[in-house]
C-alpha atoms as a PDB file:
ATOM      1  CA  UNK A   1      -6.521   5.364 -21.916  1.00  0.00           C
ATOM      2  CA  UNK A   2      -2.833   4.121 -21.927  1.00  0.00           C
ATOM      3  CA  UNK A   3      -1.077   4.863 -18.668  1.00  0.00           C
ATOM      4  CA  UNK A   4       2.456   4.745 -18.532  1.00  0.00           C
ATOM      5  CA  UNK A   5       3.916   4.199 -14.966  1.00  0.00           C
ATOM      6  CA  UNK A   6       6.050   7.172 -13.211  1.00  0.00           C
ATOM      7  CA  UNK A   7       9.357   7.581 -10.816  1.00  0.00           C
ATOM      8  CA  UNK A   8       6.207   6.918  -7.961  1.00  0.00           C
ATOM      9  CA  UNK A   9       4.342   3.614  -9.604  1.00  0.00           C
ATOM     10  CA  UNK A  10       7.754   2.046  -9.882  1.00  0.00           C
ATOM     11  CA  UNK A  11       8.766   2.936  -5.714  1.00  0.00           C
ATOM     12  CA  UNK A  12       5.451   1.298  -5.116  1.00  0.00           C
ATOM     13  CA  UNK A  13       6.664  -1.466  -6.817  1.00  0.00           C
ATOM     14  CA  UNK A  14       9.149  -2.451  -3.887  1.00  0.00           C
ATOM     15  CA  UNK A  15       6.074  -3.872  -1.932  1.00  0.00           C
ATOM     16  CA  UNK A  16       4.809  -6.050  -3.863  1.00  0.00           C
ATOM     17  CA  UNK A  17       5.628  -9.931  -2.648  1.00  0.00           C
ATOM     18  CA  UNK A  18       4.439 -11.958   0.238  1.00  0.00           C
ATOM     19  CA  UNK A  19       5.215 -11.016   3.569  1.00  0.00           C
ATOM     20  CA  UNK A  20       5.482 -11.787   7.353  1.00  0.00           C
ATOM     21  CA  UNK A  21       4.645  -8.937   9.783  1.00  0.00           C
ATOM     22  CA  UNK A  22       4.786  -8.357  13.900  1.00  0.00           C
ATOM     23  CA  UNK A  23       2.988  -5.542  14.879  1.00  0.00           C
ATOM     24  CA  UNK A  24       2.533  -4.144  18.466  1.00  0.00           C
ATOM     25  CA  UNK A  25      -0.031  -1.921  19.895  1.00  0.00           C
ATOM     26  CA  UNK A  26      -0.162  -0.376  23.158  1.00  0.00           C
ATOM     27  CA  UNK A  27      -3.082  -0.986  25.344  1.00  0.00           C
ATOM     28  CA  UNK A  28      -3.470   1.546  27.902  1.00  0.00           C
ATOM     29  CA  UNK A  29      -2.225   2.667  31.491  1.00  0.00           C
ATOM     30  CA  UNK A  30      -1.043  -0.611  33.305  1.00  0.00           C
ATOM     31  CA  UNK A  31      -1.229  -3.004  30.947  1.00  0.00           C
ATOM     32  CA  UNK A  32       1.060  -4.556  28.492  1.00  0.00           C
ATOM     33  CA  UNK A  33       0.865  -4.196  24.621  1.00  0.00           C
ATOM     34  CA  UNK A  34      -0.853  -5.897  22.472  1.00  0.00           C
ATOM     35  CA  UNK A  35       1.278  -8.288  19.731  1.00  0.00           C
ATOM     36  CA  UNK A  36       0.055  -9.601  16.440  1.00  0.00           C
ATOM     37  CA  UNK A  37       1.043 -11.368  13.571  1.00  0.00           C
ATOM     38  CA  UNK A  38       0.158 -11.733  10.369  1.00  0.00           C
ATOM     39  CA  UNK A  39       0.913 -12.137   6.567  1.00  0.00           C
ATOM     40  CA  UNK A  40       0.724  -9.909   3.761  1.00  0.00           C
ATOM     41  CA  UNK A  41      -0.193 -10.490  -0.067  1.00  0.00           C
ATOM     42  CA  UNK A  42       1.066  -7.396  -2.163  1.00  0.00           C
ATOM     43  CA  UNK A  43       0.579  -7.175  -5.796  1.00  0.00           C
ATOM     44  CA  UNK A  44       1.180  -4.475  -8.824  1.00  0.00           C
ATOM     45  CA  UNK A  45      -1.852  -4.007 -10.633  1.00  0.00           C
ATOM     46  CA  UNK A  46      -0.351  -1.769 -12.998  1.00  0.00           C
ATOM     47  CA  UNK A  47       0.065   1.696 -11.214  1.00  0.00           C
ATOM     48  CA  UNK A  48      -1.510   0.136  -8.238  1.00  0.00           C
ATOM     49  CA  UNK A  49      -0.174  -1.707  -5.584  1.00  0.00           C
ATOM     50  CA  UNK A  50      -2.880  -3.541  -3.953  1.00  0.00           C
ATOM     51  CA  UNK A  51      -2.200  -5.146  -0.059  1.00  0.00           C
ATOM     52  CA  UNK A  52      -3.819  -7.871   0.968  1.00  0.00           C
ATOM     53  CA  UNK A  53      -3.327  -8.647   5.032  1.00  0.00           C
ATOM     54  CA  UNK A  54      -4.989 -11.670   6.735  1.00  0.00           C
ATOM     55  CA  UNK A  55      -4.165 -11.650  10.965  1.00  0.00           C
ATOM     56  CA  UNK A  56      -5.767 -13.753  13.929  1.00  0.00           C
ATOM     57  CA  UNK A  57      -8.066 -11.440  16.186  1.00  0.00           C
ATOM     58  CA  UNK A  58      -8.213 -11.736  19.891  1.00  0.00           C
ATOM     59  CA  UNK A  59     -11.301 -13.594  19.768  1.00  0.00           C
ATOM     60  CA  UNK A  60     -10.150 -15.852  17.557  1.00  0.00           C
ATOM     61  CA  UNK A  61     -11.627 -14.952  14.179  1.00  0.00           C
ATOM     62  CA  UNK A  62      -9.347 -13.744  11.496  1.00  0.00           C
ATOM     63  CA  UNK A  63      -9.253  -9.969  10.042  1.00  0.00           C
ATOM     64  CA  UNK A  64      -8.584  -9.313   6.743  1.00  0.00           C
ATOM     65  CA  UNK A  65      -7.348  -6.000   5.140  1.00  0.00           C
ATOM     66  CA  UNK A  66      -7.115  -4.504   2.180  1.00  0.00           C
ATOM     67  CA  UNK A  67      -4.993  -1.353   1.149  1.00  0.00           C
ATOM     68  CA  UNK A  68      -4.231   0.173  -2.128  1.00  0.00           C
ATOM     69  CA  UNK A  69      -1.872   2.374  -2.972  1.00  0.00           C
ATOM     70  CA  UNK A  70      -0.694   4.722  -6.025  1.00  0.00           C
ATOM     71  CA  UNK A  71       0.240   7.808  -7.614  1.00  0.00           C
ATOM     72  CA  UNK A  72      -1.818  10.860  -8.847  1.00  0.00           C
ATOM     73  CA  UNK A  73       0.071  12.940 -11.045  1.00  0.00           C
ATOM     74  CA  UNK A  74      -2.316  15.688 -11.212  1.00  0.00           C
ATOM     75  CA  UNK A  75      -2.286  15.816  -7.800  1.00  0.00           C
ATOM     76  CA  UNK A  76       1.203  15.302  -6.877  1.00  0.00           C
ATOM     77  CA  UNK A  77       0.225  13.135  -3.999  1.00  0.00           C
ATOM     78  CA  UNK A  78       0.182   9.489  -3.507  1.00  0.00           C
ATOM     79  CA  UNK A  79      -3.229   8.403  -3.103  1.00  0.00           C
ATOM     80  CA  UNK A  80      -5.079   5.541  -1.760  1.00  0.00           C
ATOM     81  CA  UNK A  81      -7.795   3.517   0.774  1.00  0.00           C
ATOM     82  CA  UNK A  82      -7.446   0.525   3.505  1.00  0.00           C
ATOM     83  CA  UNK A  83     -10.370  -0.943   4.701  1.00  0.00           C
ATOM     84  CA  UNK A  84     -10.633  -4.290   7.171  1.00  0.00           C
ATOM     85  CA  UNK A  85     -12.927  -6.540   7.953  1.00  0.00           C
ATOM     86  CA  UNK A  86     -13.039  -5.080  11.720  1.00  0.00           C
ATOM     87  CA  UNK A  87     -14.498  -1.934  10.784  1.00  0.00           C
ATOM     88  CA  UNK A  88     -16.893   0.204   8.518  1.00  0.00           C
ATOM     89  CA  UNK A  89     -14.560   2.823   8.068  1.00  0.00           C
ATOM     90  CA  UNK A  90     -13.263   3.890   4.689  1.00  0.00           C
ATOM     91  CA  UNK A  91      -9.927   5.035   5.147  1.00  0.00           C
ATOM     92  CA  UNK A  92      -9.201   7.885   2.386  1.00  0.00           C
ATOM     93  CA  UNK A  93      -5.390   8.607   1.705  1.00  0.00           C
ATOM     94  CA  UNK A  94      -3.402  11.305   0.686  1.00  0.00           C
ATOM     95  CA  UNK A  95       0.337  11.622   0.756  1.00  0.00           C
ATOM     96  CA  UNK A  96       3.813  12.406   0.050  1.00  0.00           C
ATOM     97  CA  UNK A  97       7.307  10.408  -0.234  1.00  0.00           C
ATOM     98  CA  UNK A  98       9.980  12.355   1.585  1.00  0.00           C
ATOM     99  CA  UNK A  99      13.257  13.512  -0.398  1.00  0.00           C
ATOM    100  CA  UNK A 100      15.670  10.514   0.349  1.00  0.00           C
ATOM    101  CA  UNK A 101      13.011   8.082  -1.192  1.00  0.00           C
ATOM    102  CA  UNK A 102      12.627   6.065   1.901  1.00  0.00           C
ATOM    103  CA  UNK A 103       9.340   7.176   3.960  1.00  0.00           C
ATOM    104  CA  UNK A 104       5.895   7.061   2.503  1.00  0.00           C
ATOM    105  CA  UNK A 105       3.743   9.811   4.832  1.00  0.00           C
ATOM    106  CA  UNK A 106      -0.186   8.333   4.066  1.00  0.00           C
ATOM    107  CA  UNK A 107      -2.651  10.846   5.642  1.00  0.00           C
ATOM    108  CA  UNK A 108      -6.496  10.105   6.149  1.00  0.00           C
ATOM    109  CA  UNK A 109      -9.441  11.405   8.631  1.00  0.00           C
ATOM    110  CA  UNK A 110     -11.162   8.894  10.311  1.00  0.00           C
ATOM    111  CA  UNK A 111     -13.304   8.638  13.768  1.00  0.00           C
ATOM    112  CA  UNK A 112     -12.051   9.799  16.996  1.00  0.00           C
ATOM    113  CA  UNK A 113     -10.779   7.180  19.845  1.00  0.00           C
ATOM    114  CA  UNK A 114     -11.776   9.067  22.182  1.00  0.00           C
ATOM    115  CA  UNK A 115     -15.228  10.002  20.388  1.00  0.00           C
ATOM    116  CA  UNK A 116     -16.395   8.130  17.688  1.00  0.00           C
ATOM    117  CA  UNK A 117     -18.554  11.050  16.326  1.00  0.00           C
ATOM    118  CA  UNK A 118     -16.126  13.574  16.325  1.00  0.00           C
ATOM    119  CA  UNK A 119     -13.154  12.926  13.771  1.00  0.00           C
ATOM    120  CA  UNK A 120      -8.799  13.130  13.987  1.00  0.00           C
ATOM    121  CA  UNK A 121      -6.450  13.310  11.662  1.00  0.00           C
ATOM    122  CA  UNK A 122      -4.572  10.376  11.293  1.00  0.00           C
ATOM    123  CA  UNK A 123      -1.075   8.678   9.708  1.00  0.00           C
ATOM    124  CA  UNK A 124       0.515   5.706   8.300  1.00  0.00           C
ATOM    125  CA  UNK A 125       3.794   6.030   7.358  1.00  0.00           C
ATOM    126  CA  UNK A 126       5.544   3.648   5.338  1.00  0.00           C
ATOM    127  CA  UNK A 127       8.978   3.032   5.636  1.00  0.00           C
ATOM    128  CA  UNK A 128      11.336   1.319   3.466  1.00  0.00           C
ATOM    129  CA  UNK A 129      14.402  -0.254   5.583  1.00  0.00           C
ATOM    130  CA  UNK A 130      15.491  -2.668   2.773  1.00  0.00           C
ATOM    131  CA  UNK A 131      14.554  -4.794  -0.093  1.00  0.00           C
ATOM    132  CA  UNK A 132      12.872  -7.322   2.370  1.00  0.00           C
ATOM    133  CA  UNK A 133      12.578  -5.527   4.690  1.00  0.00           C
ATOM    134  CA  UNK A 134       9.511  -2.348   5.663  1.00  0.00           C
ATOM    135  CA  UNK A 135       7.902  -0.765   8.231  1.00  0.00           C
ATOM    136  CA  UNK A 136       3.891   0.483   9.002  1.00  0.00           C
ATOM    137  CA  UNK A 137       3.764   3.031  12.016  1.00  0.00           C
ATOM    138  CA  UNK A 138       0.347   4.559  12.036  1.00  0.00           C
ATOM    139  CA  UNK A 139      -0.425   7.780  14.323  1.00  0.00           C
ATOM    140  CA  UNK A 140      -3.238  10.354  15.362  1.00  0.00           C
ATOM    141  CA  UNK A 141      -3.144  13.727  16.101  1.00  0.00           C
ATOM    142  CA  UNK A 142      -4.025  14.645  19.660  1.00  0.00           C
ATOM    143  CA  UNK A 143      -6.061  17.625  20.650  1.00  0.00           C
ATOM    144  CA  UNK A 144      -2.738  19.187  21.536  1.00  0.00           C
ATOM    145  CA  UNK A 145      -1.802  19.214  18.139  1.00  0.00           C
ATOM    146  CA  UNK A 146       0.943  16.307  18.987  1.00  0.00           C
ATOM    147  CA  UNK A 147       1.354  12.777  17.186  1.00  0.00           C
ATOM    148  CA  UNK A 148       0.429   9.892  19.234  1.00  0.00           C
ATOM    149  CA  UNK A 149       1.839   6.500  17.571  1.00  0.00           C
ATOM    150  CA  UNK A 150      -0.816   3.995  18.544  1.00  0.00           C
ATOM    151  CA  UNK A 151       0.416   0.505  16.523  1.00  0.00           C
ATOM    152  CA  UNK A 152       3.831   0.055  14.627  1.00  0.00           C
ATOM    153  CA  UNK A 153       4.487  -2.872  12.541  1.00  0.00           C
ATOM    154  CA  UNK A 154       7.612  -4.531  11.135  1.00  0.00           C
ATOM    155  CA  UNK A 155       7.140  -6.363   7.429  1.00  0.00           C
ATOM    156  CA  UNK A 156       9.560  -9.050   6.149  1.00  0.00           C
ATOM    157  CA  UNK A 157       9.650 -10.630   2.738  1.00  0.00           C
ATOM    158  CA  UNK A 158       8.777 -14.236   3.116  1.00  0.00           C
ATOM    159  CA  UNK A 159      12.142 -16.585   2.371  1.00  0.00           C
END
């Protein structure tokens, strides 16, 4: 089966390289936010652009990730996983571009904060700033129906 990429495969494109990323997290009432950094291997494998993070955890070890992302044209939707070596959790993802071409809206379900045996709906949204430079803001949805933004990262093409 011969695939031939689309208008999507090719805006997917833009994130493949090697870059540098400082992400922060808050950590709850009264104390400060977390900061990270890390590095990111992105690659086209065809229609698929697959992500390849690597990051220094708190304890010391190192956390790798994995995302991959593409287009379904029966679907309509952008479609993808991410998965890390911190967790067990299969993140499933389903989403749109928005009209100017700029913001990448990934949704997924995954396990609760609050209770890990209950699920929430969750975001990453991908943002394209400039050729070098993107963002990652990912987001649940509270009981109340309202977005909470719980890390946001800011990618830079290595030099």
């Amino acid at each position: 089966m011969k695939v031939e990429p689309q208008a999507e495969h090719r805006w997917l494109e833009q994130l493949a390289g090697e870059w540098e990323w400082e992400m922060v997290a808050p950590a709850g009432p009264d104390q400060p936010p977390s900061q990270h950094t890390g590095t990111e291997s992105a690659h086209m494998l065809n229609v698929w652009a697959l992500c390849h993070g690597t990051y220094a955890m708190p304890d010391g070890g190192t956390a790798r990730t994995l995302m991959t992302l593409g287009f379904d044209p029966t679907k309509g939707k952008f479609v993808g996983t991410f998965v890390g070596s911190m967790m067990t959790h299969l993140w499933v993802y389903e989403g749109e571009l928005d009209p100017a071409g700029k913001v990448l809206t990934l949704n997924a379900d995954g396990p609760n904060f609050a209770d890990p045996i209950k699920t929430a709906k969750y975001q990453d949204v991908i943002e394209v700033v400039s050729p070098d430079h993107r963002t990652l803001t990912s987001r649940f949805q509270g009981e109340d129906g309202q977005w909470v933004q719980f890390m946001h990262a800011d990618y830079r093409r290595k030099g």
